[in-house]
C-alpha atoms as a PDB file:
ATOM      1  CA  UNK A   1      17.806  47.861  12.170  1.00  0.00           C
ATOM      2  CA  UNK A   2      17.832  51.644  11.888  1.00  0.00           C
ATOM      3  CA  UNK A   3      17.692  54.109  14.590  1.00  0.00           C
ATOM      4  CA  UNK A   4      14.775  56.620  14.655  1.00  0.00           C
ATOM      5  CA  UNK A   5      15.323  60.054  15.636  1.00  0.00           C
ATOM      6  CA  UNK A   6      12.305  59.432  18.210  1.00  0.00           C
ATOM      7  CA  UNK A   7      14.436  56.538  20.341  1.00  0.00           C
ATOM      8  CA  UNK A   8      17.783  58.748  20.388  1.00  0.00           C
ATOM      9  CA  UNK A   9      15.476  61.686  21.874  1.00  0.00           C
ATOM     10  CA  UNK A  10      14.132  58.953  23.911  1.00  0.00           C
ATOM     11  CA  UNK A  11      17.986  57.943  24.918  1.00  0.00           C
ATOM     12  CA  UNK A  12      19.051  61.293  25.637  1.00  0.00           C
ATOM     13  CA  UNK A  13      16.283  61.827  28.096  1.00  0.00           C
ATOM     14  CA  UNK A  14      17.057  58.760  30.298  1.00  0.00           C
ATOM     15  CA  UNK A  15      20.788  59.831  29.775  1.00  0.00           C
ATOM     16  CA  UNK A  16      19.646  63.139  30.991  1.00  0.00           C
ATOM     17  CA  UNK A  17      17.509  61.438  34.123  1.00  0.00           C
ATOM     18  CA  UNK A  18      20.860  59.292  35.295  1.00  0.00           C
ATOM     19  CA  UNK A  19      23.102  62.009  34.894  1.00  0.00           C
ATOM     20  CA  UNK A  20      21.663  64.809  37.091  1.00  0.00           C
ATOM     21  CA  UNK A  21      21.196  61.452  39.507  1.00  0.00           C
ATOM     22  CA  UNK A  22      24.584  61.030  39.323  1.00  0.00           C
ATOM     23  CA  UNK A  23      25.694  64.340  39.478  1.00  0.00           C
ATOM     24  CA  UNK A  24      23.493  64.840  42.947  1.00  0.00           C
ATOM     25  CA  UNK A  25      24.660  61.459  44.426  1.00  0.00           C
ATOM     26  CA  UNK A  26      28.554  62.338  43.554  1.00  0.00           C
ATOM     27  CA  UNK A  27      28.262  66.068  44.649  1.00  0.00           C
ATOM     28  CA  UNK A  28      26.501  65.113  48.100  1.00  0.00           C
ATOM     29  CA  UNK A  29      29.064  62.102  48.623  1.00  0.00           C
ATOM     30  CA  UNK A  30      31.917  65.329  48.238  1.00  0.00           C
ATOM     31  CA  UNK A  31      30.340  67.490  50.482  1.00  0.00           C
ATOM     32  CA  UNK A  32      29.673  64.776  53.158  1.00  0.00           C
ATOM     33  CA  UNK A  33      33.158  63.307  53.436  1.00  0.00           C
ATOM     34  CA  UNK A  34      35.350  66.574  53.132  1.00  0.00           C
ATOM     35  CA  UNK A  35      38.669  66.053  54.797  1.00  0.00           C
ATOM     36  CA  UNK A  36      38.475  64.964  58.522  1.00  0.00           C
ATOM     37  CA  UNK A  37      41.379  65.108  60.647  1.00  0.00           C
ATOM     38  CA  UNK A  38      43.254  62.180  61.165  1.00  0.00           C
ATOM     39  CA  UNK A  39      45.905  60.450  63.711  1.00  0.00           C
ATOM     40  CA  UNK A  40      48.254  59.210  60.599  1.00  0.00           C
ATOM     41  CA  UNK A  41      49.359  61.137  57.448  1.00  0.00           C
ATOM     42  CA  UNK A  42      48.596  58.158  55.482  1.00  0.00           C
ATOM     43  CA  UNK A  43      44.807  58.383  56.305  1.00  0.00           C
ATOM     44  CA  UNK A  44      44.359  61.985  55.651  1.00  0.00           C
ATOM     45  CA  UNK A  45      46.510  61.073  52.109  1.00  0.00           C
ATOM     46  CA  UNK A  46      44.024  58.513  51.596  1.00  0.00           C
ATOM     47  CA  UNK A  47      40.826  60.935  52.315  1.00  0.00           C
ATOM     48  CA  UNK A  48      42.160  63.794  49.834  1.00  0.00           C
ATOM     49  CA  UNK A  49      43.128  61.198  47.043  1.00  0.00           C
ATOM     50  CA  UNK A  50      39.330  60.290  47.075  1.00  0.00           C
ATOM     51  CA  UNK A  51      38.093  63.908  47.486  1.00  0.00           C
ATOM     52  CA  UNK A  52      40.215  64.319  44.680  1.00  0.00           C
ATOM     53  CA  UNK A  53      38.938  61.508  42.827  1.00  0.00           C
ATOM     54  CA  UNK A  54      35.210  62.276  43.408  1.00  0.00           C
ATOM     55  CA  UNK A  55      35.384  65.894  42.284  1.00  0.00           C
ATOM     56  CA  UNK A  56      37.096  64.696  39.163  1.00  0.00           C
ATOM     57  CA  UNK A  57      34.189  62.548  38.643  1.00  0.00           C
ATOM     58  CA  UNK A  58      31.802  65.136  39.475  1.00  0.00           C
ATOM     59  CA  UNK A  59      33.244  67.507  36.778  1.00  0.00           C
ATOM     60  CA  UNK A  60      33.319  64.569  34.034  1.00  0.00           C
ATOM     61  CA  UNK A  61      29.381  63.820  34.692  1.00  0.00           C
ATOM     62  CA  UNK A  62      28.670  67.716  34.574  1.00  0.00           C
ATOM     63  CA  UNK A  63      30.527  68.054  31.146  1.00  0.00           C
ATOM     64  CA  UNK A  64      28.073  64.723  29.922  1.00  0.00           C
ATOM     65  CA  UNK A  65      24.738  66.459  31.638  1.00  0.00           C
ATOM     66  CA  UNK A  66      25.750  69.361  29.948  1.00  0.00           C
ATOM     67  CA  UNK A  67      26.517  67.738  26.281  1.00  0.00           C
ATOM     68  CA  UNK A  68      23.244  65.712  26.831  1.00  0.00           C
ATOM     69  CA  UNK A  69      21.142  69.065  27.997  1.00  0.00           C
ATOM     70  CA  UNK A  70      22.729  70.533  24.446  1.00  0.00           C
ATOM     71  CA  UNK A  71      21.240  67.657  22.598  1.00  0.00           C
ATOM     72  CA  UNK A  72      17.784  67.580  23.708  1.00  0.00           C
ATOM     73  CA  UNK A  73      18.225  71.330  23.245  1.00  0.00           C
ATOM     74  CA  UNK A  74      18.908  70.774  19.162  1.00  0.00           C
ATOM     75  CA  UNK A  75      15.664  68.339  18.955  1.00  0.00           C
ATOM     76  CA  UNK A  76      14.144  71.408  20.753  1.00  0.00           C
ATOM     77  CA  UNK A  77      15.385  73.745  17.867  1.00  0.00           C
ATOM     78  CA  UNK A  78      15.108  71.373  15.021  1.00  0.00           C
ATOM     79  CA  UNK A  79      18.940  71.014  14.730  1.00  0.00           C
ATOM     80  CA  UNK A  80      20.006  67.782  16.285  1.00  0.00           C
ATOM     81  CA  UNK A  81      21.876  65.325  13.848  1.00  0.00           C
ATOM     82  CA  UNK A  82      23.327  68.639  12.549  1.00  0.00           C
ATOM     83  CA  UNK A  83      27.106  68.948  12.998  1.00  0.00           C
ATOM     84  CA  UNK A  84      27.652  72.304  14.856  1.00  0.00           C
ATOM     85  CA  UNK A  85      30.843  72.988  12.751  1.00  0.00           C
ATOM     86  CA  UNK A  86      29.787  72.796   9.106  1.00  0.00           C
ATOM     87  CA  UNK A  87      26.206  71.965   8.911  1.00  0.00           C
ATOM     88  CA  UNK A  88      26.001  68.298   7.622  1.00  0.00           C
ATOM     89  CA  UNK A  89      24.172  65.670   8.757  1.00  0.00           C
ATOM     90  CA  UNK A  90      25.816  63.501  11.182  1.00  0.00           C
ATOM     91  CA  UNK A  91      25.664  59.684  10.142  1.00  0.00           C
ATOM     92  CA  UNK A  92      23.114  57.997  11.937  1.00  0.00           C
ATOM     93  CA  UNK A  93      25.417  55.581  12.980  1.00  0.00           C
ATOM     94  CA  UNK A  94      28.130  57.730  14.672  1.00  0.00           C
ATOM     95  CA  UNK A  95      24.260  59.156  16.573  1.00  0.00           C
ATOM     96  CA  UNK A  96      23.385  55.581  17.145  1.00  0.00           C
ATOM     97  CA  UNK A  97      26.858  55.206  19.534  1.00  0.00           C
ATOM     98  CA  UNK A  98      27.178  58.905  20.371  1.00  0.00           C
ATOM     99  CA  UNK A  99      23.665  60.455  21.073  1.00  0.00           C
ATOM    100  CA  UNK A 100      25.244  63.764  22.152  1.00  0.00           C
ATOM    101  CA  UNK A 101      27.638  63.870  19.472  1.00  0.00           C
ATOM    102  CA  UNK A 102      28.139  67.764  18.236  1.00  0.00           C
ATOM    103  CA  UNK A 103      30.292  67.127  14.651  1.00  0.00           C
ATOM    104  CA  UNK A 104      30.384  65.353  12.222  1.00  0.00           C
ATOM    105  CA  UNK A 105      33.223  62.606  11.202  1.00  0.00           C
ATOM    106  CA  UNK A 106      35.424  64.781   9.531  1.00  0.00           C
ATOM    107  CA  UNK A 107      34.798  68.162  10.944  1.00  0.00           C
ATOM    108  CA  UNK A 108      35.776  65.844  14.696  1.00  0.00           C
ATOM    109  CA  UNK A 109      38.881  64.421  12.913  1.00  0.00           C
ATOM    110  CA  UNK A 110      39.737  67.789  12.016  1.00  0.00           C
ATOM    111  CA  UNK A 111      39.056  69.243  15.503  1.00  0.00           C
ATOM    112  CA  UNK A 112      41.440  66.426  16.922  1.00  0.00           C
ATOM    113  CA  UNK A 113      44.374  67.147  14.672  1.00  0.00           C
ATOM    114  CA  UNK A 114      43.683  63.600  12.772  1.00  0.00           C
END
């Protein structure tokens, strides 16, 4: 069965929707916890590992909400399935499993060095 452009707009706005919750939940769970002060080295290790950890996190989901945001911004301008580097259309496929993709299959490969 084929994809419609109509469900991956649909896709990309509940992709949007559990991003920026994720983004909140994650950024609020940093801010909360911060480093305490601890009797034992190993506890205040553990604490900054995790801060660590969760702003990592925070960044990744930020880069998706952001990719995602670009998306619904192409369907927006009538460009989305377009790849940003030389025009084509994207295969519907590759949008199928990557809704926020920006490039096409070669223009990517070429990107990546492949």
């Amino acid at each position: 069965m084929t994809i419609t452009y109509e469900e991956l707009h649909e896709r990309l706005v509940e992709q949007e929707e559990h991003l920026l919750e994720q983004v909140h939940d994650i950024q609020q769970s940093v801010r909360e916890e911060g480093v305490g002060y601890s009797n034992h080295m190993a506890d205040a290790g553990s604490e900054v590992f995790e801060q660590a950890r969760d702003v990592s996190l925070a960044r990744q989901l930020q880069r998706s909400l952001e990719d995602t945001q670009r998306a619904l911004q192409k369907f927006d301008d009538g460009t989305y399935g377009l790849c940003e580097s030389c025009g084509a259309a994207i295969d519907m496929t590759r949008l199928e499993a990557l809704p926020s993709v920006r490039y096409c299959m070669r223009c990517q490969s070429r990107r990546e060095g492949a």
